[in-house]
PDB file of N, CA and C in Angstrom:
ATOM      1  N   UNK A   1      -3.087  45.557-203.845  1.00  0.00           N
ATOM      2  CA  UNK A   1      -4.462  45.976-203.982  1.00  0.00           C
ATOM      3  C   UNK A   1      -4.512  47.503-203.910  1.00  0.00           C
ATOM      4  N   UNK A   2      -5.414  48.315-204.652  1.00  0.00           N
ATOM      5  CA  UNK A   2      -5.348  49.494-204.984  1.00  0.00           C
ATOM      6  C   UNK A   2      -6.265  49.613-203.576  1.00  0.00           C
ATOM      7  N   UNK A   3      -6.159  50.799-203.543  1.00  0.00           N
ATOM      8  CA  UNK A   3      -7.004  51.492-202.437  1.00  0.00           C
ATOM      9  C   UNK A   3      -8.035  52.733-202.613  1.00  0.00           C
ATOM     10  N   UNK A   4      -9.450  52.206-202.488  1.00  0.00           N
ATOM     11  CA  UNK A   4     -10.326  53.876-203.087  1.00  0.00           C
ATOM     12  C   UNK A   4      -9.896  54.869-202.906  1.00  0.00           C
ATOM     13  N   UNK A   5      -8.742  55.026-202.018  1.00  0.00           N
ATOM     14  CA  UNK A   5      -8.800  56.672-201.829  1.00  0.00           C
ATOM     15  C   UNK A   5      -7.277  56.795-202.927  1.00  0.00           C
ATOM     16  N   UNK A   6      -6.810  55.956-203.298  1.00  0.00           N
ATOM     17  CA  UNK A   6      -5.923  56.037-204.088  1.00  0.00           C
ATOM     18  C   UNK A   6      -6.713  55.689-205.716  1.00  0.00           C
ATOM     19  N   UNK A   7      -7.560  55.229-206.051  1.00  0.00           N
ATOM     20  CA  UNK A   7      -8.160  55.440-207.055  1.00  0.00           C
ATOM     21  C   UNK A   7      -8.966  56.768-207.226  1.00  0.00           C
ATOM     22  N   UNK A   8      -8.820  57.189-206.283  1.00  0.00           N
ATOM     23  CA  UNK A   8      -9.778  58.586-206.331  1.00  0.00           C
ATOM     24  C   UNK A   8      -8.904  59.781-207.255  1.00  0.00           C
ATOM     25  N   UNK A   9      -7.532  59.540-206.174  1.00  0.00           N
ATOM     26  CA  UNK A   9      -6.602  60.528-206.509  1.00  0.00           C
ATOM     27  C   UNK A   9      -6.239  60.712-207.888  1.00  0.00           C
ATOM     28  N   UNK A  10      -5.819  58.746-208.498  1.00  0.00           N
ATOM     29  CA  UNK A  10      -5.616  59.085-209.604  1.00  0.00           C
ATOM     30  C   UNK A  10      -6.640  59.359-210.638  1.00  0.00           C
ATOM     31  N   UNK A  11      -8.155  59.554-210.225  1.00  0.00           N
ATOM     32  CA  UNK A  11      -9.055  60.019-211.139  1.00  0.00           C
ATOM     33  C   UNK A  11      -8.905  61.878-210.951  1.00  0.00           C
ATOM     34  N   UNK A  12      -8.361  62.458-209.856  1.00  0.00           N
ATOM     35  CA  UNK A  12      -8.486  63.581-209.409  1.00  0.00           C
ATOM     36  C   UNK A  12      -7.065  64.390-210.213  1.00  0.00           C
ATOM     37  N   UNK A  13      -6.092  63.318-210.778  1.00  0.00           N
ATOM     38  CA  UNK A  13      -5.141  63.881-211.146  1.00  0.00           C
ATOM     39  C   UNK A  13      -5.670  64.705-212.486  1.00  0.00           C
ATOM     40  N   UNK A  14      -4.689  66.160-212.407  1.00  0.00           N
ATOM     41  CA  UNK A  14      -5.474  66.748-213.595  1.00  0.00           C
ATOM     42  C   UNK A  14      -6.845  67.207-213.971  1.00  0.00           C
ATOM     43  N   UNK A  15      -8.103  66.953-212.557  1.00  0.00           N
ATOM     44  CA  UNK A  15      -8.651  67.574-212.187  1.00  0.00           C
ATOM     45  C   UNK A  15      -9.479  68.392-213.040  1.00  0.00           C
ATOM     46  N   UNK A  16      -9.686  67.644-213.868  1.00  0.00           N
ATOM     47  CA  UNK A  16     -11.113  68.193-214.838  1.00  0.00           C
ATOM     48  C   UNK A  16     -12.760  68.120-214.184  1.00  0.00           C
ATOM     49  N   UNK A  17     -13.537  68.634-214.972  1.00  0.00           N
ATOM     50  CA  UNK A  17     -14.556  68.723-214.363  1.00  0.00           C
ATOM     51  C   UNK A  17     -15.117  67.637-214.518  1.00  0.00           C
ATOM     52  N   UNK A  18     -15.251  66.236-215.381  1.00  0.00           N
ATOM     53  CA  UNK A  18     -15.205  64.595-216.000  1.00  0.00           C
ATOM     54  C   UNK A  18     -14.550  63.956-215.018  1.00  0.00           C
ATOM     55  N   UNK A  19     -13.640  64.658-214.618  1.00  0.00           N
ATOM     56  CA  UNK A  19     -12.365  63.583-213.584  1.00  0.00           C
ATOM     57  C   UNK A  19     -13.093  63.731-211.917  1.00  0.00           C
ATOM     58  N   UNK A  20     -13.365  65.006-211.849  1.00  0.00           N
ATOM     59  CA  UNK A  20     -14.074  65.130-210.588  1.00  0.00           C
ATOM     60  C   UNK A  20     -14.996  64.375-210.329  1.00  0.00           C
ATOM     61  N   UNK A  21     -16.113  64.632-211.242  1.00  0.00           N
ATOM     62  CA  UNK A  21     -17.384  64.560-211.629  1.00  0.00           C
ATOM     63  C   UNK A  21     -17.694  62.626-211.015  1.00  0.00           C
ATOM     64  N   UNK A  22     -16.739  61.983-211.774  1.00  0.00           N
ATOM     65  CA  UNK A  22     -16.241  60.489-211.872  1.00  0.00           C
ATOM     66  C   UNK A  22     -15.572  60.229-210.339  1.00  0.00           C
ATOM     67  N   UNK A  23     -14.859  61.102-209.515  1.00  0.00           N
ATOM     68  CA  UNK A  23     -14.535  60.721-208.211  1.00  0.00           C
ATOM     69  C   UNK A  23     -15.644  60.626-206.900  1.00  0.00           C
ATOM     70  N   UNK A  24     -16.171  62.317-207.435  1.00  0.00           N
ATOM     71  CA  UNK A  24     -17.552  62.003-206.499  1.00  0.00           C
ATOM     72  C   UNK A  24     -18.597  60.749-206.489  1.00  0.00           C
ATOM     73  N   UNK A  25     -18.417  60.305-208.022  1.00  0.00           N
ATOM     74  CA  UNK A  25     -19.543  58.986-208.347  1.00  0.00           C
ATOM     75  C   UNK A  25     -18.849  57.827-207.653  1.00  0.00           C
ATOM     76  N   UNK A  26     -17.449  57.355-207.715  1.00  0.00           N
ATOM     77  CA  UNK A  26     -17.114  56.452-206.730  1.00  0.00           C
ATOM     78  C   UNK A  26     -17.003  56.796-205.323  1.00  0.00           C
ATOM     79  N   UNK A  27     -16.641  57.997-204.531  1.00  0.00           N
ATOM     80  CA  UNK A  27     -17.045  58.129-203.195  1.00  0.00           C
ATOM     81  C   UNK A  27     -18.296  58.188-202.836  1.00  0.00           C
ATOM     82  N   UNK A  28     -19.214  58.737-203.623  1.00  0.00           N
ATOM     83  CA  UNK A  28     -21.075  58.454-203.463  1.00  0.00           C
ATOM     84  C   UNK A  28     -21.022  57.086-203.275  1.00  0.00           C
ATOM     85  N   UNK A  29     -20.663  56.013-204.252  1.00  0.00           N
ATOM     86  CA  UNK A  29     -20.553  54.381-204.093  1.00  0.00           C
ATOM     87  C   UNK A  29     -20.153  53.983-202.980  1.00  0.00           C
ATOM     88  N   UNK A  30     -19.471  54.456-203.078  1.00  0.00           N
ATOM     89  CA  UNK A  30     -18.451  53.272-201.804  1.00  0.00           C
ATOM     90  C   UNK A  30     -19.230  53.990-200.381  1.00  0.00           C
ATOM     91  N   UNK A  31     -19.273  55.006-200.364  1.00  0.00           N
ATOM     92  CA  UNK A  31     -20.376  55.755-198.901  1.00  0.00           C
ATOM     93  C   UNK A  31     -21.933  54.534-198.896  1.00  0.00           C
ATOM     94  N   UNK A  32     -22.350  54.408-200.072  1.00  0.00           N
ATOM     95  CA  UNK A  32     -23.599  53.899-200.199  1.00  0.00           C
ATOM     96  C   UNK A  32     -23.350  52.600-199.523  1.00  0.00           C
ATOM     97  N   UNK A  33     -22.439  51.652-200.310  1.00  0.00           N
ATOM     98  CA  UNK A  33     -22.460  50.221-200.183  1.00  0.00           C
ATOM     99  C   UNK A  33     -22.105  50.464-198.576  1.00  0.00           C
ATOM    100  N   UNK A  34     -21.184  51.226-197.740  1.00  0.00           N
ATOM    101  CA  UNK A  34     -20.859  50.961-197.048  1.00  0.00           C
ATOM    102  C   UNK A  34     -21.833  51.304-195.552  1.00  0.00           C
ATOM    103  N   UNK A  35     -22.768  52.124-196.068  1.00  0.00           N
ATOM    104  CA  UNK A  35     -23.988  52.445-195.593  1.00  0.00           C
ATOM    105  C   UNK A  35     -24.850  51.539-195.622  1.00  0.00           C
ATOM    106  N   UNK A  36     -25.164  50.407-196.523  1.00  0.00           N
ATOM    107  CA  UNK A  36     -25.844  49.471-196.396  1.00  0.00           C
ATOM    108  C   UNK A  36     -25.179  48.273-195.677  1.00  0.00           C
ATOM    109  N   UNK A  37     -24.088  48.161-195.502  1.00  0.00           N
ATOM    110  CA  UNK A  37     -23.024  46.966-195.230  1.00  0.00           C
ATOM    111  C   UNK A  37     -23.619  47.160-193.280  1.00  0.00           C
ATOM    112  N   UNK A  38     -23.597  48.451-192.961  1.00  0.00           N
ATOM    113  CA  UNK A  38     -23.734  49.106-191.519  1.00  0.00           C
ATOM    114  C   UNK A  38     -25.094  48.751-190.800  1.00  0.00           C
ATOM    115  N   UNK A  39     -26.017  48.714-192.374  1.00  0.00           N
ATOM    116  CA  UNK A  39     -27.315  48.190-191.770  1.00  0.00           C
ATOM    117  C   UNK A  39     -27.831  46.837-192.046  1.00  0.00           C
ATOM    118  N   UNK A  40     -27.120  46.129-192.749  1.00  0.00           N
ATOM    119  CA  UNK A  40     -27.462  44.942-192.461  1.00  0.00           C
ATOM    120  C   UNK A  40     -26.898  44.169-191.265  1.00  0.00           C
ATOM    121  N   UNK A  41     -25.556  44.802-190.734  1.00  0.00           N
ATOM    122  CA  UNK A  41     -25.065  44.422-189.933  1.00  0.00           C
ATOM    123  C   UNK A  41     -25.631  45.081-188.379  1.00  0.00           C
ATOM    124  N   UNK A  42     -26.321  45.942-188.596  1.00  0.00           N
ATOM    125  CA  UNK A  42     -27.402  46.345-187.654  1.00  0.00           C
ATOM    126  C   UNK A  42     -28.919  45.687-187.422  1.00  0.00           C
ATOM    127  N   UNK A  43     -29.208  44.993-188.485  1.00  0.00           N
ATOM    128  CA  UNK A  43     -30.667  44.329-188.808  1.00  0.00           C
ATOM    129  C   UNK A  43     -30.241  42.703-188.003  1.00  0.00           C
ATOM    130  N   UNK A  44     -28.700  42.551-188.526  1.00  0.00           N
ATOM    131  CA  UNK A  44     -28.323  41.180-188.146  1.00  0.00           C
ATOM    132  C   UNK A  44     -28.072  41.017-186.097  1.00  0.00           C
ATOM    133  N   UNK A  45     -28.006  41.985-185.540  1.00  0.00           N
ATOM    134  CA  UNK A  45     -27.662  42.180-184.736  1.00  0.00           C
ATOM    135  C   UNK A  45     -29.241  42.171-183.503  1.00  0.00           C
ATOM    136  N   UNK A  46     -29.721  43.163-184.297  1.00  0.00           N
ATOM    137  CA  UNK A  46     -31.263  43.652-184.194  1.00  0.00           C
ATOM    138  C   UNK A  46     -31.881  41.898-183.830  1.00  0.00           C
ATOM    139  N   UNK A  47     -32.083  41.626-184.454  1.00  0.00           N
ATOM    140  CA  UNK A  47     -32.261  40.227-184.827  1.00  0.00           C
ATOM    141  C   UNK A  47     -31.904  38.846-184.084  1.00  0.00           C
ATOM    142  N   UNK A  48     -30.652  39.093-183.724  1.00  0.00           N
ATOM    143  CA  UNK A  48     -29.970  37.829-182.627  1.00  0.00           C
ATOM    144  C   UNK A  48     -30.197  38.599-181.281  1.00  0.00           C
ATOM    145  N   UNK A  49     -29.859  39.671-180.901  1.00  0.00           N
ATOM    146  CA  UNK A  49     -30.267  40.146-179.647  1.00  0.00           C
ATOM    147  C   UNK A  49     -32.165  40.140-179.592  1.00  0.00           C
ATOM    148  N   UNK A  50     -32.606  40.137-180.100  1.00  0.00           N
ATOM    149  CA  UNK A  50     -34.546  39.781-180.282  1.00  0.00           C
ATOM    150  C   UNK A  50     -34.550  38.263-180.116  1.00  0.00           C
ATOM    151  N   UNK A  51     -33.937  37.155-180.493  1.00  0.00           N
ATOM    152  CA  UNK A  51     -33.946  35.705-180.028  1.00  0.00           C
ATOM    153  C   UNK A  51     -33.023  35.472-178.993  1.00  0.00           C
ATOM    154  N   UNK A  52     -32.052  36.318-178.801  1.00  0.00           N
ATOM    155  CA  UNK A  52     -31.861  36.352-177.244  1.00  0.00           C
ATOM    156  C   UNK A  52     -32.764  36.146-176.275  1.00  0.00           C
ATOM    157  N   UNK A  53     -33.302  37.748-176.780  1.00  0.00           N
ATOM    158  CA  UNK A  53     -34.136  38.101-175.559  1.00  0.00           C
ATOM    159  C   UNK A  53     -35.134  37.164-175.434  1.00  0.00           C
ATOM    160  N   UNK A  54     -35.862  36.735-176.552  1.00  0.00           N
ATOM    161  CA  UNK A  54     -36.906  35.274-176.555  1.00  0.00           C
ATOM    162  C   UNK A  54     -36.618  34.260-175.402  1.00  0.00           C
ATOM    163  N   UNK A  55     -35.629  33.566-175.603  1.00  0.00           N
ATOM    164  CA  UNK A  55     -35.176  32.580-174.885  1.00  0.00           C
ATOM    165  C   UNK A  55     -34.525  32.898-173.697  1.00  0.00           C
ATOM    166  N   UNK A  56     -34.687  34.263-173.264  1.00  0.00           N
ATOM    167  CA  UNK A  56     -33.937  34.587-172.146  1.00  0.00           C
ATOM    168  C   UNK A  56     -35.718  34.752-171.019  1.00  0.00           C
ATOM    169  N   UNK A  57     -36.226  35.449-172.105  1.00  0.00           N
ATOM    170  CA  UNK A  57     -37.390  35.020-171.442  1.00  0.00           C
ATOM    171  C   UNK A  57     -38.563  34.231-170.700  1.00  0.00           C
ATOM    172  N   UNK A  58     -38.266  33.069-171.993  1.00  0.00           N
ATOM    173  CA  UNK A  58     -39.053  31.822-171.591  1.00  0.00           C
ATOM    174  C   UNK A  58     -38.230  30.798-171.137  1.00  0.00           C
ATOM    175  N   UNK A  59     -36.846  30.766-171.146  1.00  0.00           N
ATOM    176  CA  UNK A  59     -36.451  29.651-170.573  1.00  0.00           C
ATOM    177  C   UNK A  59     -35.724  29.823-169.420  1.00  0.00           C
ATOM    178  N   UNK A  60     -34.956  31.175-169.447  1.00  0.00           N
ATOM    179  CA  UNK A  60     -33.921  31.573-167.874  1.00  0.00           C
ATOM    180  C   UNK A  60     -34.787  32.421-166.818  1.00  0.00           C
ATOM    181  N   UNK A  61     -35.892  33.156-167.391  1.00  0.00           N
ATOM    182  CA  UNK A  61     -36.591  34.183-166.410  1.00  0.00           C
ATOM    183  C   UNK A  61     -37.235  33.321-165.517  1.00  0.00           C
ATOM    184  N   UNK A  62     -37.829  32.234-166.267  1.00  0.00           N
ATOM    185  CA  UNK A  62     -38.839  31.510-165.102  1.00  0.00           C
ATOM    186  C   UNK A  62     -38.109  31.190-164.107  1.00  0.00           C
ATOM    187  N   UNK A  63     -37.246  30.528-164.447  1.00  0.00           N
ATOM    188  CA  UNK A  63     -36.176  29.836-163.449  1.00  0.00           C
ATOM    189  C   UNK A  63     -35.949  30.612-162.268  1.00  0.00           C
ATOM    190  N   UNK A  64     -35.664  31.996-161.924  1.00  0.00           N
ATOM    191  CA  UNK A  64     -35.041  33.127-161.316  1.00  0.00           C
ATOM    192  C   UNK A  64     -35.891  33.268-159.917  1.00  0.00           C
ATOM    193  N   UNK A  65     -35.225  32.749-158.756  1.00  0.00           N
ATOM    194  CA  UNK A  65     -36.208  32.966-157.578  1.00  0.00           C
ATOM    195  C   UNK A  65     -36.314  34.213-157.131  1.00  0.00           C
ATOM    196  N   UNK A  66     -35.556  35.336-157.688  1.00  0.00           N
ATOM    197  CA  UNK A  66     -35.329  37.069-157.369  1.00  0.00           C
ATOM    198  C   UNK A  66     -36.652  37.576-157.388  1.00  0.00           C
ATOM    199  N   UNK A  67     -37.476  38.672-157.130  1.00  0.00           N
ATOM    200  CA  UNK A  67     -38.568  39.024-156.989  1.00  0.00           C
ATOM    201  C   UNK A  67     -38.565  40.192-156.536  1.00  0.00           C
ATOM    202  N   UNK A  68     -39.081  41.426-156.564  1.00  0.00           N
ATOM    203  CA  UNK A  68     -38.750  42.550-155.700  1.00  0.00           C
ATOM    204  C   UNK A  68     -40.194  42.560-154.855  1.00  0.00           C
ATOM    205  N   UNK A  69     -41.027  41.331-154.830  1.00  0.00           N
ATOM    206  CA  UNK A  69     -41.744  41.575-153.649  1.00  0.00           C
ATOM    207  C   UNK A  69     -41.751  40.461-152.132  1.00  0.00           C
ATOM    208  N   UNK A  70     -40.224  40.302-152.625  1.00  0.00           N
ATOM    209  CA  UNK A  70     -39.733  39.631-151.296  1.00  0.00           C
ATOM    210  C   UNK A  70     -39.275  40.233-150.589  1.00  0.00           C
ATOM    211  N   UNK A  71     -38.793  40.366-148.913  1.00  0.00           N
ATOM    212  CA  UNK A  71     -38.091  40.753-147.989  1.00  0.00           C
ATOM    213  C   UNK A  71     -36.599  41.360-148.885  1.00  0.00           C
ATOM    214  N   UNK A  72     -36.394  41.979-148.551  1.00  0.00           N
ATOM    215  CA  UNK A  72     -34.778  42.500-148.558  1.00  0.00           C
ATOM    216  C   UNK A  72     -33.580  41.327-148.559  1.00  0.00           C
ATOM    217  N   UNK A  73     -33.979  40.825-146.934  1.00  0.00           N
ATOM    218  CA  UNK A  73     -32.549  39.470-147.172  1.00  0.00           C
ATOM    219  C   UNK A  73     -32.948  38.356-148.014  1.00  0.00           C
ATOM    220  N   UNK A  74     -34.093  38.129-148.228  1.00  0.00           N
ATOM    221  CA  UNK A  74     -34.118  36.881-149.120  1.00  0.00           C
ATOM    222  C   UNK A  74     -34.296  37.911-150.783  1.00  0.00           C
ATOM    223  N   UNK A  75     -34.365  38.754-150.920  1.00  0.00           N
ATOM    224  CA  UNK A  75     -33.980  39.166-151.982  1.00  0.00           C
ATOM    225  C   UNK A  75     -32.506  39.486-152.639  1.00  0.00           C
ATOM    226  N   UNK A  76     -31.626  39.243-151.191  1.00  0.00           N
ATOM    227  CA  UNK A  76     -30.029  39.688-151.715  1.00  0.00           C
ATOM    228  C   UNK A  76     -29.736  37.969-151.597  1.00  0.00           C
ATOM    229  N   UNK A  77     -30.000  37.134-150.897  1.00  0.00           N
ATOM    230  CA  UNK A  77     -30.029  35.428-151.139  1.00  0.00           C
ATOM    231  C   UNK A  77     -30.384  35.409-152.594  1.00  0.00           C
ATOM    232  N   UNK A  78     -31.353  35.285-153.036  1.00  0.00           N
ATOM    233  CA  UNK A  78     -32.117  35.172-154.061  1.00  0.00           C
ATOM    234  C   UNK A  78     -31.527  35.477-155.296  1.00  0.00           C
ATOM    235  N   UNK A  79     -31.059  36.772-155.426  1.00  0.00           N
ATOM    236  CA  UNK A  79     -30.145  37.160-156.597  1.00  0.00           C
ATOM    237  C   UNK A  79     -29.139  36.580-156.373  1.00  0.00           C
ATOM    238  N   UNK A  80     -28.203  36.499-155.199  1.00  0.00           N
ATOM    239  CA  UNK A  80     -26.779  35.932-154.993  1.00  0.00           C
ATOM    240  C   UNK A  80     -27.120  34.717-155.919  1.00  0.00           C
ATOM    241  N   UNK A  81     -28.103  33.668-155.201  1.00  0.00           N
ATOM    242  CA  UNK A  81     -27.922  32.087-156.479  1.00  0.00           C
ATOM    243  C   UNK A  81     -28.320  32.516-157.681  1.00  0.00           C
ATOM    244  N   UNK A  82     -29.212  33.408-158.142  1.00  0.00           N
ATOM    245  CA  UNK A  82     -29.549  33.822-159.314  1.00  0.00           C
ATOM    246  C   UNK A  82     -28.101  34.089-160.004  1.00  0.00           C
ATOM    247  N   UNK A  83     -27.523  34.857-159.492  1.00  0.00           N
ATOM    248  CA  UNK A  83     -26.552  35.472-160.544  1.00  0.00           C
ATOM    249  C   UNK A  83     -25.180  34.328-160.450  1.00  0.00           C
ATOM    250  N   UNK A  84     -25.292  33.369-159.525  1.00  0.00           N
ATOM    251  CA  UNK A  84     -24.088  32.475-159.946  1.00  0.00           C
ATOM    252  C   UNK A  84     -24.402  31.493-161.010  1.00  0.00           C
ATOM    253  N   UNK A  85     -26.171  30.965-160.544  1.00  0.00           N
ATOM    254  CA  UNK A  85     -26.730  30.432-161.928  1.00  0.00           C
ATOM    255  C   UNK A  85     -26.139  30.338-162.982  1.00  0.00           C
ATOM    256  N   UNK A  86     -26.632  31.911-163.358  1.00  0.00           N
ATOM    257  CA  UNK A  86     -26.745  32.507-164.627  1.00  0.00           C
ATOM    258  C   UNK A  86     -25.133  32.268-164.846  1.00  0.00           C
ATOM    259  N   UNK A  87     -24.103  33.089-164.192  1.00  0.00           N
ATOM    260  CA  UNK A  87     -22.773  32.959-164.778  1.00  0.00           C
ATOM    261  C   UNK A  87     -22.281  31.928-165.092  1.00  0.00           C
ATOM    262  N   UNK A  88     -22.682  30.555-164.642  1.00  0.00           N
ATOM    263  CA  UNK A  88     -22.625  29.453-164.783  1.00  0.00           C
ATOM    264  C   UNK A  88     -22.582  28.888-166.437  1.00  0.00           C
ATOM    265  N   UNK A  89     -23.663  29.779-167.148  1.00  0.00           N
ATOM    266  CA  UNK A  89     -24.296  29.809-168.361  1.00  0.00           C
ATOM    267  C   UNK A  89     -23.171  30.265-169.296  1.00  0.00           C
ATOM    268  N   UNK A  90     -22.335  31.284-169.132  1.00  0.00           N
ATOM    269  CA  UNK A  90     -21.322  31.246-169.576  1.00  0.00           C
ATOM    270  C   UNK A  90     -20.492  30.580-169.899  1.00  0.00           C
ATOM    271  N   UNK A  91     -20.567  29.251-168.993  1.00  0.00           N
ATOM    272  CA  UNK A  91     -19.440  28.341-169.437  1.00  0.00           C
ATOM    273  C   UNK A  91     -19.803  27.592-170.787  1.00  0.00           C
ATOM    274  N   UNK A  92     -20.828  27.516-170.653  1.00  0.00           N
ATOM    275  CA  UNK A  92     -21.591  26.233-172.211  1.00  0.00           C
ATOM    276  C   UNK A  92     -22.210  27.473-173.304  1.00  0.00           C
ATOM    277  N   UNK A  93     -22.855  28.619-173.261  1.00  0.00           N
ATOM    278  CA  UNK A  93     -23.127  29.107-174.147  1.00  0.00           C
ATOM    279  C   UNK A  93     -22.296  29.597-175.027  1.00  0.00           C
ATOM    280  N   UNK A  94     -22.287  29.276-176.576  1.00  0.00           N
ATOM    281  CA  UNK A  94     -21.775  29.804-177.344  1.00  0.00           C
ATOM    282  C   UNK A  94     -22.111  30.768-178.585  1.00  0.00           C
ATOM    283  N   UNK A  95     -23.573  30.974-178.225  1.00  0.00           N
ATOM    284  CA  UNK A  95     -24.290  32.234-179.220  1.00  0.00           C
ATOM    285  C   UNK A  95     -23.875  33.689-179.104  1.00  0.00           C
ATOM    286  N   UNK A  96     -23.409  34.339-179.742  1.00  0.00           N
ATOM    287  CA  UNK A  96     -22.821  35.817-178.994  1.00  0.00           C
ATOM    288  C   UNK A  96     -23.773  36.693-178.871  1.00  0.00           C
ATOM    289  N   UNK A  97     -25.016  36.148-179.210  1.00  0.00           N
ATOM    290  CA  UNK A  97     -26.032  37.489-178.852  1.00  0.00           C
ATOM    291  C   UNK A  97     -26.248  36.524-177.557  1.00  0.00           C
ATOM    292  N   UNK A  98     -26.760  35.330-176.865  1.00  0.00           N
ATOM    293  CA  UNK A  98     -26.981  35.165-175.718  1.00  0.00           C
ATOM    294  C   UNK A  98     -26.149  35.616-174.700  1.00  0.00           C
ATOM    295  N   UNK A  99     -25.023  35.326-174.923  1.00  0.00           N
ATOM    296  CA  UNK A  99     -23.663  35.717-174.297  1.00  0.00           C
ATOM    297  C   UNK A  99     -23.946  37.072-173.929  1.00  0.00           C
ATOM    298  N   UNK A 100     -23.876  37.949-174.872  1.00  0.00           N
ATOM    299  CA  UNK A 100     -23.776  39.254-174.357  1.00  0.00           C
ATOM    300  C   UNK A 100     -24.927  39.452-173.341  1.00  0.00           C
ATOM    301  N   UNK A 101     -26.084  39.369-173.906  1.00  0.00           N
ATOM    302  CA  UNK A 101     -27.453  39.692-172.790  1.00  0.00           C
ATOM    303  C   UNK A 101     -26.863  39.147-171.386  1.00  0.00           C
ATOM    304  N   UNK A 102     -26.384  37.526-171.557  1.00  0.00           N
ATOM    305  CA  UNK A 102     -26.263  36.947-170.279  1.00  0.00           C
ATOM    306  C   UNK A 102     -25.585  38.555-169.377  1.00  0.00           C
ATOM    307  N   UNK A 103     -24.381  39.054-169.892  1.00  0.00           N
ATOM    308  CA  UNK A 103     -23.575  39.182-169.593  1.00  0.00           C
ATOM    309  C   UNK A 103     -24.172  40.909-168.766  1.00  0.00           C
ATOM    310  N   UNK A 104     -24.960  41.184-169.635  1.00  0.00           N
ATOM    311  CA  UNK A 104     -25.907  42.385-169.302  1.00  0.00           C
ATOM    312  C   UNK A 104     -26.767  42.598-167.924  1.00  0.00           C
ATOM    313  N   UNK A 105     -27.180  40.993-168.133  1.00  0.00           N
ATOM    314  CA  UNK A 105     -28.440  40.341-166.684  1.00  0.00           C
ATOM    315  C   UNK A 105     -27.516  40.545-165.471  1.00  0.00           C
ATOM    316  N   UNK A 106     -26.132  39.760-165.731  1.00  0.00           N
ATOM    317  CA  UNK A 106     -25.152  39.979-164.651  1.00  0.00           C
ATOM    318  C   UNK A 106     -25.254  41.081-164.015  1.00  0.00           C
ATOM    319  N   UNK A 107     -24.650  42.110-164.862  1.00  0.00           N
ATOM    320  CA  UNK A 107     -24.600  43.469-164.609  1.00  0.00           C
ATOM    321  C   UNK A 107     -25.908  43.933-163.835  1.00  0.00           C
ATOM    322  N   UNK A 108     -26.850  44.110-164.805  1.00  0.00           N
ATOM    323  CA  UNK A 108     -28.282  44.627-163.789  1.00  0.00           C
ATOM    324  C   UNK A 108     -27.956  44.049-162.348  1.00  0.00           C
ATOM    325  N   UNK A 109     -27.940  42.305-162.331  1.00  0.00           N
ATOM    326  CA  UNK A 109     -28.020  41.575-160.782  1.00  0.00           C
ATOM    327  C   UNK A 109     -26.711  42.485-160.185  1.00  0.00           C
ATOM    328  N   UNK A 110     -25.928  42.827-160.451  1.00  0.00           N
ATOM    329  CA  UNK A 110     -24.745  43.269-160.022  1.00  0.00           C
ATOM    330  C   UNK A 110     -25.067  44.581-159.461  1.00  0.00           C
ATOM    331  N   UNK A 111     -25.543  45.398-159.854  1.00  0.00           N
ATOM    332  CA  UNK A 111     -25.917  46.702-159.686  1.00  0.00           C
ATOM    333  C   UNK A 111     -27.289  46.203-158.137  1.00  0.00           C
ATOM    334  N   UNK A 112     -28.181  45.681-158.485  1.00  0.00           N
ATOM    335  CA  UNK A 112     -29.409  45.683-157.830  1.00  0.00           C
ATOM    336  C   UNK A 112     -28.956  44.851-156.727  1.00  0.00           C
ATOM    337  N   UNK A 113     -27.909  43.984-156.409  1.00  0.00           N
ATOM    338  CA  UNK A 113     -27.062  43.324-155.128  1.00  0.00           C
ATOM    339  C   UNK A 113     -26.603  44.461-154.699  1.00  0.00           C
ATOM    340  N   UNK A 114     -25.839  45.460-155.351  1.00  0.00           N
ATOM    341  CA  UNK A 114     -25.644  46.516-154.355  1.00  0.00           C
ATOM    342  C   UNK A 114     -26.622  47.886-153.551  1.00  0.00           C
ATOM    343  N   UNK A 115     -27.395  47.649-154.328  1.00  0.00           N
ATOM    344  CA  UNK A 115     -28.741  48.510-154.089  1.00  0.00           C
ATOM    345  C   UNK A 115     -29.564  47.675-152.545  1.00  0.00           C
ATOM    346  N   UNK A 116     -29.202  46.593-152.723  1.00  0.00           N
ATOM    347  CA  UNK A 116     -30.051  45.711-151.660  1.00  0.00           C
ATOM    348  C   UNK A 116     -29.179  45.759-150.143  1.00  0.00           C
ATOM    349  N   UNK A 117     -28.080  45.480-150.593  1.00  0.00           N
ATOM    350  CA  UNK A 117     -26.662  45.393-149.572  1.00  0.00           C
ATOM    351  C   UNK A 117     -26.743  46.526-148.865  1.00  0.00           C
ATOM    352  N   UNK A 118     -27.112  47.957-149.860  1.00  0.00           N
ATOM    353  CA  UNK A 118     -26.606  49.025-149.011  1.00  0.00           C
ATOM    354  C   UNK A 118     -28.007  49.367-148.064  1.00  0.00           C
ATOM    355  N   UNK A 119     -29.107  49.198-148.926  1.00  0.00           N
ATOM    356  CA  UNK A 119     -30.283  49.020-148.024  1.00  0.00           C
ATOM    357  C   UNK A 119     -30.731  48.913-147.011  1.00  0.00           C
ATOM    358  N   UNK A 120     -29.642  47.685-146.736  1.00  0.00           N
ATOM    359  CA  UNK A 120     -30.029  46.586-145.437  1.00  0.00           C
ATOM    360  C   UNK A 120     -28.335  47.008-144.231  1.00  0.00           C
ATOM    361  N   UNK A 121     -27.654  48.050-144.698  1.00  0.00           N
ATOM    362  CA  UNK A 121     -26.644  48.449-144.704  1.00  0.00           C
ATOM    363  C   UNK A 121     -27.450  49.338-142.720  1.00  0.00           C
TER     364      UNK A 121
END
């Protein structure tokens, strides 16, 4: 398989102002398509992380006994089952935009267990 930057060259060989002219028009191309390739794959992304977040909303948030207008120790209780819950979710989910968020929520609970810990520290 040829390679654009090796079709370039051999349009560049000999280097006329036609030969140039014709290289820039396939590197303009291939920049373009590959510029659009970036955003659909950004729209697609855009998109599954937005029905993530949907269903992370209405079906895992309710669930979550965490609250920040509870006490301190039942707020580091609270996240502790929260976040084994949730990791739990890992084992059966196989959507990679849920996955990742899950994996995000962790993190936040992860961060805000230590915020509580040192608190009460």
């Amino acid at each position: 398989m040829v390679t654009l930057q090796e079709i370039i060259d051999a349009i560049n060989a000999g280097a006329t102002a036609e030969k140039i002219a014709l290289a820039e028009k396939v590197e303009a191309s291939a920049q373009f398509l590959e510029n659009q390739r970036q955003a659909e794959a950004q729209a697609t992304w855009d998109a599954g992380i937005a029905a993530a977040t949907t269903w992370w909303n209405s079906t895992i948030q309710p669930t979550l006994l965490w609250n920040n207008t509870q006490t301190l120790e039942d707020q580091r209780t609270n996240i502790l089952i929260d976040y084994n819950n949730v990791k739990l979710l890992l084992n059966t989910e196989t959507d990679q935009y849920r996955i990742y968020l899950i994996k995000q929520k962790l993190k936040q609970a992860e961060d805000k267990f230590k915020q509580i810990k040192a608190a009460l520290a």
